[in-house]
N, C-alpha and C. Protein backbone atom coordinates (compact mmCIF):
# COMPACT_ATOMS: atom_id res chain seq x y z
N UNK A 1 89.14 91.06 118.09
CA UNK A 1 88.35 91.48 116.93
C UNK A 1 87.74 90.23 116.30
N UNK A 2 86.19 90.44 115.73
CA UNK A 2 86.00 89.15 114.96
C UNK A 2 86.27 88.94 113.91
N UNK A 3 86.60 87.57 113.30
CA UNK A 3 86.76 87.03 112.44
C UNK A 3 85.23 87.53 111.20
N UNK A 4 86.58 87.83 109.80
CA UNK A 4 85.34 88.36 109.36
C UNK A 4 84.62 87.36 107.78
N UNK A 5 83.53 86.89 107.95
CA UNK A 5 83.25 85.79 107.25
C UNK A 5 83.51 85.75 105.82
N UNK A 6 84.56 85.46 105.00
CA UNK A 6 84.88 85.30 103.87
C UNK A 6 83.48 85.58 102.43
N UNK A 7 82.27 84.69 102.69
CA UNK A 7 81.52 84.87 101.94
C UNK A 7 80.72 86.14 102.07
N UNK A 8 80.44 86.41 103.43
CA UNK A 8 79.69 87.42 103.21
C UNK A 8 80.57 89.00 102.99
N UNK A 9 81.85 89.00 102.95
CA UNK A 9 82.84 89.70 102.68
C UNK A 9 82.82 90.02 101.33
N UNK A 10 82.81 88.63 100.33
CA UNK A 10 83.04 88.76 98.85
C UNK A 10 81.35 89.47 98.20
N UNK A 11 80.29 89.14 99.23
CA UNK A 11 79.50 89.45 98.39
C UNK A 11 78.83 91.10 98.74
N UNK A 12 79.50 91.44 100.14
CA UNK A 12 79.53 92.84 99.67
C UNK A 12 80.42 93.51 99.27
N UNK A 13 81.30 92.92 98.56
CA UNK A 13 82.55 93.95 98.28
C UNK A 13 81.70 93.65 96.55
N UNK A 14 81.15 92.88 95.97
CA UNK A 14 80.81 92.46 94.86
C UNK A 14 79.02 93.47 94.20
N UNK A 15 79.07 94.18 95.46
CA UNK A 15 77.85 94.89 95.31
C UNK A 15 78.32 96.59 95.29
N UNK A 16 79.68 96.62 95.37
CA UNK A 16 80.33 97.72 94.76
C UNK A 16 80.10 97.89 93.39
N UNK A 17 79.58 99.09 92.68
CA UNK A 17 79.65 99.30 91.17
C UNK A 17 81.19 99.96 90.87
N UNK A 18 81.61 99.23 89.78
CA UNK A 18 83.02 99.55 89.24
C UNK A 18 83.31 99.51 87.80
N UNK A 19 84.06 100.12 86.94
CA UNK A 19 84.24 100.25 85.66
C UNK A 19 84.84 99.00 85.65
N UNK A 20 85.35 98.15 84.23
CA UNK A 20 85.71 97.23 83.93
C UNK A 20 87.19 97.69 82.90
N UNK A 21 88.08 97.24 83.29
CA UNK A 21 89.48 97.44 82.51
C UNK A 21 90.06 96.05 81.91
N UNK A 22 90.24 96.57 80.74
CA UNK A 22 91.72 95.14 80.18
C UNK A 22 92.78 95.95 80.72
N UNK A 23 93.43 95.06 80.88
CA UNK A 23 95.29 95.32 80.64
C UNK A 23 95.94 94.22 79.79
N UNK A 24 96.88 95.35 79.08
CA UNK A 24 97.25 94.91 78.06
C UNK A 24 98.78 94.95 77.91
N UNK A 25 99.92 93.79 77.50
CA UNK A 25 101.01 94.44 77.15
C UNK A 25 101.39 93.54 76.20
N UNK A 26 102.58 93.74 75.29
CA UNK A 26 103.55 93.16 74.46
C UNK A 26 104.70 92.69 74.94
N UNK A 27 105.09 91.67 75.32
CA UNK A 27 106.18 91.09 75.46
C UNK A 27 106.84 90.02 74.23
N UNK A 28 107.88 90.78 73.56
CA UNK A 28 108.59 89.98 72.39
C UNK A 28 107.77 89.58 71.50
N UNK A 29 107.11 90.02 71.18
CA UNK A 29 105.80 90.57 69.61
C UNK A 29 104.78 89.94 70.37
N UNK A 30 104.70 88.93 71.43
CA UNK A 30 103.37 88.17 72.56
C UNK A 30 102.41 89.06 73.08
N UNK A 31 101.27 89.55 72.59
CA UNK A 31 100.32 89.91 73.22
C UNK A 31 99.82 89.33 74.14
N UNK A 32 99.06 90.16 75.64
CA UNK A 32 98.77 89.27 76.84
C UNK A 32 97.55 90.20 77.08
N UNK A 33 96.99 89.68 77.73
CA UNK A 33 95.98 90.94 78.25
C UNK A 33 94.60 90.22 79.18
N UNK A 34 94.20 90.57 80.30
CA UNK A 34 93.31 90.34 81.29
C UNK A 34 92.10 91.16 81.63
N UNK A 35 91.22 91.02 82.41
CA UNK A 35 90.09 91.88 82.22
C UNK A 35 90.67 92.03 84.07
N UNK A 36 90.56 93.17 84.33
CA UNK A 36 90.67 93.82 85.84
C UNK A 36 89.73 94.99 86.08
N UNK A 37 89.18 94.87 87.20
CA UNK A 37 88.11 95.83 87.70
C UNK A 37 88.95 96.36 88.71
N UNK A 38 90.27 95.94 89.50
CA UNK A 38 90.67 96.83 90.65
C UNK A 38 91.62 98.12 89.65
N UNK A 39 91.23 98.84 89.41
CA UNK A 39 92.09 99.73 89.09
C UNK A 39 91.69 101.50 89.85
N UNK A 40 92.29 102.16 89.79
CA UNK A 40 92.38 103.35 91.03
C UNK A 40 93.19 104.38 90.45
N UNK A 41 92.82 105.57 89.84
CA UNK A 41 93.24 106.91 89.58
C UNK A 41 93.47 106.90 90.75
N UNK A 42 95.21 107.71 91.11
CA UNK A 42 95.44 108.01 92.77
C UNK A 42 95.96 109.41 92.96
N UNK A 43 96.66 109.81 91.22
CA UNK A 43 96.85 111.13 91.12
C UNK A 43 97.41 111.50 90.25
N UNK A 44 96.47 112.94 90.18
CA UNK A 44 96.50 113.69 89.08
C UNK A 44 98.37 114.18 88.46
N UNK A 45 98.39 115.07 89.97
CA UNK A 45 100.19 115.50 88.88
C UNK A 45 101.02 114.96 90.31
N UNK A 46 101.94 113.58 90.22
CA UNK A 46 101.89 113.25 88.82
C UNK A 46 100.76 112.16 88.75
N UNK A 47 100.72 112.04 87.59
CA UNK A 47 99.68 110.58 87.16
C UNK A 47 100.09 109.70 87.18
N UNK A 48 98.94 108.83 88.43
CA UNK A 48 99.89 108.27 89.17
C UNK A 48 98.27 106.67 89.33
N UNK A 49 98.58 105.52 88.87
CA UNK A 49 97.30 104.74 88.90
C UNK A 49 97.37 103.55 89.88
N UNK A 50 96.97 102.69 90.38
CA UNK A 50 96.35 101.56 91.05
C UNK A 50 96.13 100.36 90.27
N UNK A 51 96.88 99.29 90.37
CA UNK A 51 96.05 97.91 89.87
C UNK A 51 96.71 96.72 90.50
N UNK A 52 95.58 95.95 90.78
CA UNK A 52 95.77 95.01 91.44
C UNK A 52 95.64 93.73 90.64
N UNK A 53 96.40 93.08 91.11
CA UNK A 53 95.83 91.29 90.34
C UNK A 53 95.94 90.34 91.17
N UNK A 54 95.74 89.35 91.12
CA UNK A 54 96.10 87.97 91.43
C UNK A 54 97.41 87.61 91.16
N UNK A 55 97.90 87.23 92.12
CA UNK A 55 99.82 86.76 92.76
C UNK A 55 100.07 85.90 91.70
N UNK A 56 98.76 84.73 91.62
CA UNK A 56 99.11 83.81 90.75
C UNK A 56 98.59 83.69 89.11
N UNK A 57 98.33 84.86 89.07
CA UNK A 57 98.02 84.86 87.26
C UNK A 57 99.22 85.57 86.92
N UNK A 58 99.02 85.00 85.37
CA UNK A 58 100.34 85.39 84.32
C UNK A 58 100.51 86.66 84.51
N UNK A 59 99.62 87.54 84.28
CA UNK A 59 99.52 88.99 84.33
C UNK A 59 100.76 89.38 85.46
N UNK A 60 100.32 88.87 86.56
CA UNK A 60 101.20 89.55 87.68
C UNK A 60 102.58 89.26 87.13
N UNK A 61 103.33 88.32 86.69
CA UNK A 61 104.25 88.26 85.91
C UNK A 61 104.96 89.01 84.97
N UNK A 62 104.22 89.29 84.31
CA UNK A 62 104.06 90.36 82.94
C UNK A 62 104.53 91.76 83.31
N UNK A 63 103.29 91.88 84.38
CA UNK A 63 103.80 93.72 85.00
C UNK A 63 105.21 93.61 85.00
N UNK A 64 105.38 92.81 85.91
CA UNK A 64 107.06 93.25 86.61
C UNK A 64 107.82 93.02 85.80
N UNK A 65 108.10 92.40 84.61
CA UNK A 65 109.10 92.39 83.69
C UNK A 65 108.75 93.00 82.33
N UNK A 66 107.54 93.92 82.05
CA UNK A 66 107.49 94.45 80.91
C UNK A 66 107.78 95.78 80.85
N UNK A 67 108.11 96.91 79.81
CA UNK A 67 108.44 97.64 79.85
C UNK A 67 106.93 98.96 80.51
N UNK A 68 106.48 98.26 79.86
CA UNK A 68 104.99 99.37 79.47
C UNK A 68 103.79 98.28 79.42
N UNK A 69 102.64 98.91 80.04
CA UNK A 69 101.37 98.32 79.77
C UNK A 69 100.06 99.08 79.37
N UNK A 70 99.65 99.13 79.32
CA UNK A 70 98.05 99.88 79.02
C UNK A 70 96.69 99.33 79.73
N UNK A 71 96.13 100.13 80.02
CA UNK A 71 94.80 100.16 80.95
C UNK A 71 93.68 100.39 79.51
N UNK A 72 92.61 99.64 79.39
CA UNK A 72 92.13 99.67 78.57
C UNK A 72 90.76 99.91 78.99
N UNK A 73 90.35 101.30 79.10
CA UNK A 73 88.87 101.45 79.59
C UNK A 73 87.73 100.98 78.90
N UNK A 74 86.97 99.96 79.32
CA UNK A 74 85.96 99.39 78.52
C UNK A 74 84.81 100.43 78.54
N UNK A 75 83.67 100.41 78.13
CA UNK A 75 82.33 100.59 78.18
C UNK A 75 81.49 100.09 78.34
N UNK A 76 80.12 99.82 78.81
CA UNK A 76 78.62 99.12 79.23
C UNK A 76 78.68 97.92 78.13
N UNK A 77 79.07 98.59 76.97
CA UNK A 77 78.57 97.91 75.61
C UNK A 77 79.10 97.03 75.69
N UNK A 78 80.15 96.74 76.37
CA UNK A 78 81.52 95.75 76.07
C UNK A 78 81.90 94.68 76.82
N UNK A 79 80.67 94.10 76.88
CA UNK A 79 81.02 92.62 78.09
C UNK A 79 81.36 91.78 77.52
N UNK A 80 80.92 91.54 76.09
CA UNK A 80 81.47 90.40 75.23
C UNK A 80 83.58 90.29 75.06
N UNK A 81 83.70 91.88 75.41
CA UNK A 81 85.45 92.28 75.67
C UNK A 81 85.94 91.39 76.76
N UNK A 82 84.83 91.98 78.11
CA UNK A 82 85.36 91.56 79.31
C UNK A 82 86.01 90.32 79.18
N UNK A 83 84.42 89.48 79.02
CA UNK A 83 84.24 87.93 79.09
C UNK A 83 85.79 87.44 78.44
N UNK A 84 85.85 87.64 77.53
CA UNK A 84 86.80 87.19 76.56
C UNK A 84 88.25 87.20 77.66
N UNK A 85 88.48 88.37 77.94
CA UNK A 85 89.68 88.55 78.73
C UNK A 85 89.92 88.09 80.36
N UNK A 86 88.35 87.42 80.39
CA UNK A 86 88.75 87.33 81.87
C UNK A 86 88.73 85.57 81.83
N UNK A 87 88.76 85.61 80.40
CA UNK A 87 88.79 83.62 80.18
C UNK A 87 87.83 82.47 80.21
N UNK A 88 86.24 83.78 80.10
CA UNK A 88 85.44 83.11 79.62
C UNK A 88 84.87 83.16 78.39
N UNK A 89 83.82 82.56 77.96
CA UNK A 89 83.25 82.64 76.56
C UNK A 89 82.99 83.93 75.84
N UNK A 90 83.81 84.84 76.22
CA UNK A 90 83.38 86.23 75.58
C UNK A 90 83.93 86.30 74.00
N UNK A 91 82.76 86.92 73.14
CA UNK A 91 83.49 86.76 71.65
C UNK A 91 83.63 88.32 71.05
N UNK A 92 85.07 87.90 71.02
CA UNK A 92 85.54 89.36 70.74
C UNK A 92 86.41 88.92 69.58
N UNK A 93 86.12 90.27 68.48
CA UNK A 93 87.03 90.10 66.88
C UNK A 93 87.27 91.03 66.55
N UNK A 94 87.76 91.81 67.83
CA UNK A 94 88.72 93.41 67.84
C UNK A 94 90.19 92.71 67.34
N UNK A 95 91.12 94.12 67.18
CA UNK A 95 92.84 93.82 66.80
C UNK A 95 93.35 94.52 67.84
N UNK A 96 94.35 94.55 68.01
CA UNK A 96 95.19 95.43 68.74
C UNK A 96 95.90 96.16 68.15
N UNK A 97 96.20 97.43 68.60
CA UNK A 97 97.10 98.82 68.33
C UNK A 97 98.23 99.10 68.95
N UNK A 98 99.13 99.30 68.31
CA UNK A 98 100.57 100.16 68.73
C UNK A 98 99.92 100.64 69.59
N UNK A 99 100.54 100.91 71.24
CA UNK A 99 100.56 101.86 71.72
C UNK A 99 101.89 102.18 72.60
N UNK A 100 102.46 103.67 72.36
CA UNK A 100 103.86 103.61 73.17
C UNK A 100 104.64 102.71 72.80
N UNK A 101 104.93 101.78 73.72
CA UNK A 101 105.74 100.60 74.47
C UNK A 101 104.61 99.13 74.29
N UNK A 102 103.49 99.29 74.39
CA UNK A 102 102.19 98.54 74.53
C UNK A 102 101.47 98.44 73.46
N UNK A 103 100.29 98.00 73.69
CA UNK A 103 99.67 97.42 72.80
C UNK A 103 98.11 98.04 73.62
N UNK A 104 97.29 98.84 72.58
CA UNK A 104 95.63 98.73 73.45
C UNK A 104 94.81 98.08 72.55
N UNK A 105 93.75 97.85 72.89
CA UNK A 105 92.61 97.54 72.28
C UNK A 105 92.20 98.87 71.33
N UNK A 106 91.73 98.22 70.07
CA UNK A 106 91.00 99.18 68.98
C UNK A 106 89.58 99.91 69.29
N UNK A 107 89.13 99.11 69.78
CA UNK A 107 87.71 99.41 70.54
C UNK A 107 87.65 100.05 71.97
N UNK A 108 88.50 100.24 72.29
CA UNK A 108 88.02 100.43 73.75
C UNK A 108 87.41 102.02 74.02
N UNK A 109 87.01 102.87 74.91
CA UNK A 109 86.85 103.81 75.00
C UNK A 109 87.89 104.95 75.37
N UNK A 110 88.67 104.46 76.26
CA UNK A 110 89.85 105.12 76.62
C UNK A 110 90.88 104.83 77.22
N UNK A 111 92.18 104.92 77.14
CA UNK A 111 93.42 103.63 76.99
C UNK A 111 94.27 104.99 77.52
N UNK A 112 94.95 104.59 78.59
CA UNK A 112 96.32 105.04 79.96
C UNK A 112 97.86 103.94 79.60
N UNK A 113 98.76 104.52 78.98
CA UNK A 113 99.93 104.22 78.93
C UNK A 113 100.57 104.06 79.87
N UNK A 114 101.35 102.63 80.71
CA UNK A 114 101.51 102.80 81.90
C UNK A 114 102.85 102.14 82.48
N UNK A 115 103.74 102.48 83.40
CA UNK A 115 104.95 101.95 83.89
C UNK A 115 104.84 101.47 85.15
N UNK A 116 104.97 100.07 85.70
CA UNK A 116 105.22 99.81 87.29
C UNK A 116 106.36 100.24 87.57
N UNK A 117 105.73 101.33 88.78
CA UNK A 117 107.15 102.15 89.67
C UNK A 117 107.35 101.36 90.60
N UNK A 118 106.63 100.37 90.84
CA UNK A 118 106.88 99.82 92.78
C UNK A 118 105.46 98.62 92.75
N UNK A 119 105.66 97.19 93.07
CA UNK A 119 104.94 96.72 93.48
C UNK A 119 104.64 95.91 94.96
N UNK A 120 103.47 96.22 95.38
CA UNK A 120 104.02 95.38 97.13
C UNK A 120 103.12 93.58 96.73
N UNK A 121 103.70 93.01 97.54
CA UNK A 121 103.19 91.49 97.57
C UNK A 121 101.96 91.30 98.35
N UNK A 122 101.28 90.32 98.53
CA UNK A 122 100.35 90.25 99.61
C UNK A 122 100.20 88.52 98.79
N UNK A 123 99.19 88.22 99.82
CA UNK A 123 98.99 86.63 100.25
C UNK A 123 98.60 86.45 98.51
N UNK A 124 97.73 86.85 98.41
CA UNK A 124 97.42 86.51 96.74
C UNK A 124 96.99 87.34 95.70
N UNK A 125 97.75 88.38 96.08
CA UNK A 125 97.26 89.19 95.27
C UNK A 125 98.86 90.38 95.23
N UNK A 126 99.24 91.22 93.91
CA UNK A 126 99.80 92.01 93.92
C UNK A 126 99.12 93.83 94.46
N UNK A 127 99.91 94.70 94.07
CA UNK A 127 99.36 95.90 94.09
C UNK A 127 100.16 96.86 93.42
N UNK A 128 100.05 96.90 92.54
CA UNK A 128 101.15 98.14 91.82
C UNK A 128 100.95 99.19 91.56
N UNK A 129 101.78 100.31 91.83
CA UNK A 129 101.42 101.49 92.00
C UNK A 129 102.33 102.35 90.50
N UNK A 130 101.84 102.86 89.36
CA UNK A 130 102.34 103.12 88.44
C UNK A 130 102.28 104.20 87.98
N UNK A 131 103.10 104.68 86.74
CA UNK A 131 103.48 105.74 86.50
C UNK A 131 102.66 105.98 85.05
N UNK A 132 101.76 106.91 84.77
CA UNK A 132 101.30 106.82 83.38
C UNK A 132 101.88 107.89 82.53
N UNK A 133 102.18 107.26 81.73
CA UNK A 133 103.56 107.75 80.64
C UNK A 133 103.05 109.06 79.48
């Protein structure tokens, strides 16, 4: 089989249109939260979601030892959110909200309460498959 060329890999997987998500949790009053686009409704009953991160960001950390997290559905309007969360210059002067176990964004459009049931490893990246509460 051939080898399949890394760049031209990233830039059609990058020509996929996809919603934009924070995730968000509370650990010991510590708010954390990242901007993630891999996320995946996988099923309805039960409700059951998809998210992926990077092996080596904090986040992946976070999942596996927090109780609860939240999926924070952004909107079009809201890149200045993204930016912010994905650790660039984005200016955002939202608060955060109780939620559950978690914490969501005040602004967002629509926010999934969420538990890791099971995560698998891979070279650099996690995959967790969760339970929404």
């Amino acid at each position: 089989m051939p080898e399949v060329d890394a760049k031209a890999f990233r830039r059609t997987c990058g020509m996929f249109t996809t919603g934009v998500t924070v995730i968000t949790t509370s650990i010991n009053g510590q708010v954390h939260g990242m901007t993630a686009n891999s996320f995946t409704s996988v099923s309805i009953d039960p409700p059951l979601i998809l998210v992926c991160v990077d092996v080596r960001s904090k986040m992946a950390q976070l999942l596996s030892s927090s109780k609860a997290f939240t999926v924070n559905v952004l909107g079009c309007h809201q890149e200045e959110v993204s930016r912010h969360f994905a650790g660039s210059s984005g200016d955002w002067r939202g608060t955060f909200m109780p939620f559950g176990e978690s914490v969501r964004l005040d602004d967002c459009l629509a926010a999934l309460l969420c538990e890791v049931r099971y995560t698998v490893n891979f070279q650099r990246g996690t995959m967790s498959s969760c339970s929404v509460l």
